[in-house]
Protein backbone atom coordinates (compact mmCIF):
# COMPACT_ATOMS: atom_id res chain seq x y z
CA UNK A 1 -0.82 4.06 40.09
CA UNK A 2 -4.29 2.88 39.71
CA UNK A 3 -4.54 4.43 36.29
CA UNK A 4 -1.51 2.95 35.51
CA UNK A 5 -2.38 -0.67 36.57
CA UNK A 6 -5.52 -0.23 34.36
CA UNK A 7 -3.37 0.74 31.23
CA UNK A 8 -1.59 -2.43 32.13
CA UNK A 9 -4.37 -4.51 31.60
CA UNK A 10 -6.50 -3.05 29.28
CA UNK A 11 -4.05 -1.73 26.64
CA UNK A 12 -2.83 -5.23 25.44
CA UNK A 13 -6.82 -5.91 24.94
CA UNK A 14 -7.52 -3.12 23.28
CA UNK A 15 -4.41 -3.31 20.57
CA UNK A 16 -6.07 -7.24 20.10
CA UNK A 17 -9.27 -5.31 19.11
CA UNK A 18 -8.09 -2.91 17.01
CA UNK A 19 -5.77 -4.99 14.70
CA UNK A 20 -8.87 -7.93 14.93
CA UNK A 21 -10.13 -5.57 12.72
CA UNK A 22 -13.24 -5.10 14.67
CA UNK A 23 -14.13 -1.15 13.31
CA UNK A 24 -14.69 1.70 15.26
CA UNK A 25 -17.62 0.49 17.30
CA UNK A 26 -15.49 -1.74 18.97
CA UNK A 27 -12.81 0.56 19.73
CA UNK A 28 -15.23 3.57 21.67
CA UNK A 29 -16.21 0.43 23.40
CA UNK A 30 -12.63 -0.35 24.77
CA UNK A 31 -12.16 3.36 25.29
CA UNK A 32 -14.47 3.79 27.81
CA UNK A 33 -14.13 0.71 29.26
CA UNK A 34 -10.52 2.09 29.85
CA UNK A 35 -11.25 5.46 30.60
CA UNK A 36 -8.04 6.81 29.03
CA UNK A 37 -8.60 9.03 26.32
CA UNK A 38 -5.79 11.01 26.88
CA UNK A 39 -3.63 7.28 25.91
CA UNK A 40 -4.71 6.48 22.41
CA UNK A 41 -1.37 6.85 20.60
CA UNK A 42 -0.81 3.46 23.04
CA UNK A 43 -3.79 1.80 21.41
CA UNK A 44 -3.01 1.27 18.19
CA UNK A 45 -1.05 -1.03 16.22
CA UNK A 46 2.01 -0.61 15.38
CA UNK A 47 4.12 -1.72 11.70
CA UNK A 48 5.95 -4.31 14.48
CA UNK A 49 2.54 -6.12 15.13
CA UNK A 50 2.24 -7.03 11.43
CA UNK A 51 4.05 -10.33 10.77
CA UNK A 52 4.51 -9.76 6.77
CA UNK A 53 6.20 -6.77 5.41
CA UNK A 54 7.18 -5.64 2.09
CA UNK A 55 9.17 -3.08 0.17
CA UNK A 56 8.20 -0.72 -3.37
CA UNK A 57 10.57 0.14 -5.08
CA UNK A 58 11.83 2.21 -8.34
CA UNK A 59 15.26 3.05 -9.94
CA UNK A 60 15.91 5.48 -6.89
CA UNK A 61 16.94 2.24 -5.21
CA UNK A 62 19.61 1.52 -7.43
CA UNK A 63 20.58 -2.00 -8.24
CA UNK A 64 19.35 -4.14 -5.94
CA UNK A 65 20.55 -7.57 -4.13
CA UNK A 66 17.15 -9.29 -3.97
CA UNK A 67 18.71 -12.48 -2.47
CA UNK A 68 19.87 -10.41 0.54
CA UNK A 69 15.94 -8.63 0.57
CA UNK A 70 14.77 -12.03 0.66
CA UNK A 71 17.04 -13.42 3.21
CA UNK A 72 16.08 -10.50 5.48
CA UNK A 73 12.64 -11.20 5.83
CA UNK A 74 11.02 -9.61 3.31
CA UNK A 75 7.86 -11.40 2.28
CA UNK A 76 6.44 -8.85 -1.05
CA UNK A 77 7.79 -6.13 -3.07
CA UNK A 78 5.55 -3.71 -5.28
CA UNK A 79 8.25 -2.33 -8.71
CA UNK A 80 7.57 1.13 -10.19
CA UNK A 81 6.96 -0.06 -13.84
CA UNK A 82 5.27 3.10 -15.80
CA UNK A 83 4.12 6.73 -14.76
CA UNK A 84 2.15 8.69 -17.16
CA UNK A 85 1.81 7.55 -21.36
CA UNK A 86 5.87 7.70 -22.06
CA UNK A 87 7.78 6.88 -18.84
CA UNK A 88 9.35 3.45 -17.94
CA UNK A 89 11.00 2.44 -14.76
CA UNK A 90 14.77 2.05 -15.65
CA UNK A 91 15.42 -0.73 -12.94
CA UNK A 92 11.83 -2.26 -13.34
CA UNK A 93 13.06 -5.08 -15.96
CA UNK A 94 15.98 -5.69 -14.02
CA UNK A 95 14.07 -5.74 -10.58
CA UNK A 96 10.95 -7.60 -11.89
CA UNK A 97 13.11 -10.61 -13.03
CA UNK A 98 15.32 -10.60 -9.79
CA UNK A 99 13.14 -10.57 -7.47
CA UNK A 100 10.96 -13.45 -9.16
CA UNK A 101 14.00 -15.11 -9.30
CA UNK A 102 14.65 -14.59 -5.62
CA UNK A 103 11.78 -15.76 -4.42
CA UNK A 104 9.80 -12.66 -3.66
CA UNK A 105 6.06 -12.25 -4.55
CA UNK A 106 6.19 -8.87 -6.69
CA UNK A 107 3.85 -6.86 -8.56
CA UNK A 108 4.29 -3.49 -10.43
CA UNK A 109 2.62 -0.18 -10.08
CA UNK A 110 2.35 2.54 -12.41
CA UNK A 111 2.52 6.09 -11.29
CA UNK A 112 -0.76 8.18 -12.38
CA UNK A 113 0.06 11.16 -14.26
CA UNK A 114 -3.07 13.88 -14.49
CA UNK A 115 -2.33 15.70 -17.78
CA UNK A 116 -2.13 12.26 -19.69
CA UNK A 117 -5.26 10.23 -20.93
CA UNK A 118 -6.43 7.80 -19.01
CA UNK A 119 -6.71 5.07 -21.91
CA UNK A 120 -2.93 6.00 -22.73
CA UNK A 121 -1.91 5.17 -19.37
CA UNK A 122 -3.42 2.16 -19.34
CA UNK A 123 -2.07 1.17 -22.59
CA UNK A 124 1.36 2.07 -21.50
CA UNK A 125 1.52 -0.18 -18.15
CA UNK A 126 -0.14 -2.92 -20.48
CA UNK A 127 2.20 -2.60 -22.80
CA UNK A 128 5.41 -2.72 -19.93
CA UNK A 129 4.26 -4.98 -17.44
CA UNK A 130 4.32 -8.83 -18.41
CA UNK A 131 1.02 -11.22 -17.95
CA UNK A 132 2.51 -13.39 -15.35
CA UNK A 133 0.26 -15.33 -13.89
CA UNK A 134 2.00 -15.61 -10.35
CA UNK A 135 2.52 -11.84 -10.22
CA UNK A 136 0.56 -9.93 -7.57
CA UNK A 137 -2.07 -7.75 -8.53
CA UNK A 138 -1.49 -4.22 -9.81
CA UNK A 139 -1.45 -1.40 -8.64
CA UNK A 140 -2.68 2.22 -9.29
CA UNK A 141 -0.80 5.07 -7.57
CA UNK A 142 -3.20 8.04 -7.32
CA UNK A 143 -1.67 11.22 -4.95
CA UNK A 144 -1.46 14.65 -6.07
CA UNK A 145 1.88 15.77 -7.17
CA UNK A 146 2.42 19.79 -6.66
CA UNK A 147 5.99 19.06 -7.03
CA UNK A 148 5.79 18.02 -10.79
CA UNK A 149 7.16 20.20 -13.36
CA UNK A 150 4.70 19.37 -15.96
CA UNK A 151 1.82 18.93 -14.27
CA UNK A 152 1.23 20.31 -11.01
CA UNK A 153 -2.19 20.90 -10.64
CA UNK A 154 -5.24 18.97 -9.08
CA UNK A 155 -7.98 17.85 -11.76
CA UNK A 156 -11.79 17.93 -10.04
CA UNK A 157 -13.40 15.05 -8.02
CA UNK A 158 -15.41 13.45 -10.37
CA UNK A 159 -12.29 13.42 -13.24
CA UNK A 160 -10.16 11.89 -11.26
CA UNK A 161 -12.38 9.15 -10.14
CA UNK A 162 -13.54 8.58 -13.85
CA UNK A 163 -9.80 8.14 -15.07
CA UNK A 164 -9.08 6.62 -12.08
CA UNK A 165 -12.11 4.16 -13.24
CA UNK A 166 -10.63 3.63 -16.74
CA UNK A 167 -7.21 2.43 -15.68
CA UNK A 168 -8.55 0.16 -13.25
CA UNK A 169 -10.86 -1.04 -15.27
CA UNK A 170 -8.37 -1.92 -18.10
CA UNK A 171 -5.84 -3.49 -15.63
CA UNK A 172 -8.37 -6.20 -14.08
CA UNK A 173 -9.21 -6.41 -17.82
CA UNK A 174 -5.70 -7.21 -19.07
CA UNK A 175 -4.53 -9.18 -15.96
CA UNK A 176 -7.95 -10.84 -14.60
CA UNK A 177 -7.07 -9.50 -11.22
CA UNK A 178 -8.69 -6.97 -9.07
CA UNK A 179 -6.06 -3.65 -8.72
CA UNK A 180 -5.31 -2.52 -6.13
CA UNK A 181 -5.37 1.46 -5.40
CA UNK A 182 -2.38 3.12 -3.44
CA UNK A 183 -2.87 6.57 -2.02
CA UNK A 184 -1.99 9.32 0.25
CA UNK A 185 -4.24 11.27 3.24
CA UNK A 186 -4.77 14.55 0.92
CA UNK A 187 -6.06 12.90 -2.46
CA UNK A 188 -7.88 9.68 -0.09
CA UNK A 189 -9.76 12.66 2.04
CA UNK A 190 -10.22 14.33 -1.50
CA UNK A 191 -10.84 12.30 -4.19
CA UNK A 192 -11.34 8.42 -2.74
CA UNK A 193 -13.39 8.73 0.49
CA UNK A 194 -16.98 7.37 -0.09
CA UNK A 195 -15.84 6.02 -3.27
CA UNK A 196 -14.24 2.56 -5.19
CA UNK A 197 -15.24 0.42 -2.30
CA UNK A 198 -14.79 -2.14 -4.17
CA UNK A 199 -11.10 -1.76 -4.86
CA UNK A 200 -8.31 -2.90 -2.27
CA UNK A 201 -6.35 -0.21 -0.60
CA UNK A 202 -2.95 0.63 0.20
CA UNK A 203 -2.33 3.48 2.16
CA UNK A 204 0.39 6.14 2.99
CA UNK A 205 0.50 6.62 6.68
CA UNK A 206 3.92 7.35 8.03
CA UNK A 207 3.16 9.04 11.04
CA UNK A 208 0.04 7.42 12.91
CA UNK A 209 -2.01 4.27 12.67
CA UNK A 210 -4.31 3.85 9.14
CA UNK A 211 -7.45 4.66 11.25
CA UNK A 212 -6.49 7.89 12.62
CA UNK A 213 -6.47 9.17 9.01
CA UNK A 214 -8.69 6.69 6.78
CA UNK A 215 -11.57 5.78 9.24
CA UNK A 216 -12.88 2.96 8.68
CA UNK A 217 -12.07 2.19 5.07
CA UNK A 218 -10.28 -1.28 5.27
CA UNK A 219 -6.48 -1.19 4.41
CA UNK A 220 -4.65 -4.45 2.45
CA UNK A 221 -1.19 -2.58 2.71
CA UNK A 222 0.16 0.43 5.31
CA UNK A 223 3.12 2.27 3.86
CA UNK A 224 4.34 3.00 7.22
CA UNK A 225 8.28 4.62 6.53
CA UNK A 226 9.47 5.85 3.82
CA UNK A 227 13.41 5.28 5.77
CA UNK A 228 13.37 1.70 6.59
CA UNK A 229 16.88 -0.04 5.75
CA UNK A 230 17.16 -3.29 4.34
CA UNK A 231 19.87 -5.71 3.53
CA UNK A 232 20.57 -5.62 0.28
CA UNK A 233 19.06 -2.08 -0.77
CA UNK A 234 21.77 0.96 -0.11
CA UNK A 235 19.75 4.09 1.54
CA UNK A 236 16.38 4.18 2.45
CA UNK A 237 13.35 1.80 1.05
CA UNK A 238 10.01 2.24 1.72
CA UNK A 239 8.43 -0.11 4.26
CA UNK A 240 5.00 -1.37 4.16
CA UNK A 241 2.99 -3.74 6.25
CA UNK A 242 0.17 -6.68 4.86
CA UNK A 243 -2.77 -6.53 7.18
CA UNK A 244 -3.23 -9.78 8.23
CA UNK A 245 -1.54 -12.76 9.82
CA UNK A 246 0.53 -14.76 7.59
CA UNK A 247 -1.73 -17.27 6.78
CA UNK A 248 -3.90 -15.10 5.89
CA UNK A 249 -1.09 -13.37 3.39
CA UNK A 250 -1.21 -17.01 1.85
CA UNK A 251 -4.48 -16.81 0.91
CA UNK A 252 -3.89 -14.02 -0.05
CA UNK A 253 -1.00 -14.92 -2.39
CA UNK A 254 -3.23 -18.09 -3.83
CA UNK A 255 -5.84 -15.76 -4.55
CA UNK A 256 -3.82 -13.56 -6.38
CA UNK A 257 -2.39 -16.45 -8.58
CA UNK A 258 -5.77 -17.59 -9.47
């Protein structure tokens, strides 16, 4: 009873810390305050204490009703444009002028591909993705892909960091905003950690808080479900969560539109 009348108390506080952004420090701090250890998975955030949420999407999503995504509540959405040298999103010209038209903040992403050079990529998603000056910034998708037919295997630390480097490079070049990189646990724990500090980060964490997997490498986005289900999308969409209140996505938003 006691213990529980504690977890009363402190829990709320310590969730307040955590998603105040206030690092690790802070949080052994609040756990020994609380004494309960054995009650992290309580501590953390969850996707339903973020106030601004947003969807990515590709052609797997099939035509979409971006009035109804809008109307729902959706604040962003992040459109597969280009994956490797060759490959274009089907649905992206179709979803990139909807959902402007609807209302929604969007930006594209292009898919890295490992056995492709990293000036073609580039060159590709240049050559796809309009210069539109209220779009939000792009985004590199970096995560290993054993499941690829083509190209299946992992290239070494320091290669994938240098290509990673020249695609970034070229899309703050082309687009005068910063990228932003999107990755998994594996290939962060692999290839990012310690590294591109400088870059904003969107991470894949679907079945714990950011934290518990990235340490204390600040998050912009947390792709939290790859199942959520959203008006106007048939099947599943993933989910993803802005860290930061929504004026602070505002700021965000005027930033990004220069």
């Amino acid at each position: 009873m006691i213990r529980h009348r504690l977890s009363l108390f402190w829990l709320p506080l310590l969730r307040r810390l955590l998603s105040a952004k206030l690092g690790f420090a802070s949080f052994a701090v609040a756990l020994a305050l609380a004494g309960c250890a054995g009650e992290e998975r309580y501590l953390y955030p969850t996707p339903a204490d973020f106030q601004v949420h947003g969807i990515d999407v590709s052609k797997y999503q099939g035509d979409i009703d971006w009035n109804a995504v809008r109307r729902s509540g959706i604040k962003f959405a992040y459109i597969k444009a280009t994956e490797g040298g060759d490959y274009l999103d089907e649905k992206f010209s179709r979803n990139w002028q909807l959902a402007r038209e609807a209302g929604i903040p969007r930006g594209a992403y292009h898919f890295m591909y490992w056995c492709r050079p990293a000036e073609e990529q580039a060159q590709w998603f240049i050559e796809n993705v309009p210069k539109d000056p209220d779009a939000l910034p792009p985004v590199l998708d970096v995560e290993w892909n054993g499941y690829s037919k083509t190209c299946p295997h992992h290239v070494p630390r320091d290669v994938a960091l240098a290509q990673m480097k020249i695609i970034l490079s070229a899309m703050e070049q082309a687009y005068g905003k910063k990228p932003i990189i999107y990755t998994s646990i594996d290939f962060y724990r692999g290839v990012i950690e310690g590294h591109l500090k400088n870059y904003p980060m969107w991470v894949r964490c679907v079945k714990s808080y950011p934290a518990t997997r990235y340490g204390d490498r600040h998050w912009h986005f947390w792709q939290h479900t790859e199942h959520a289900r959203i008006p106007g999308i048939k099947g599943n969409v993933d989910e993803n969560a802005f860290n930061g209140s929504p004026r602070d996505w505002h700021t965000f938003l005027a930033l990004a539109s220069g």
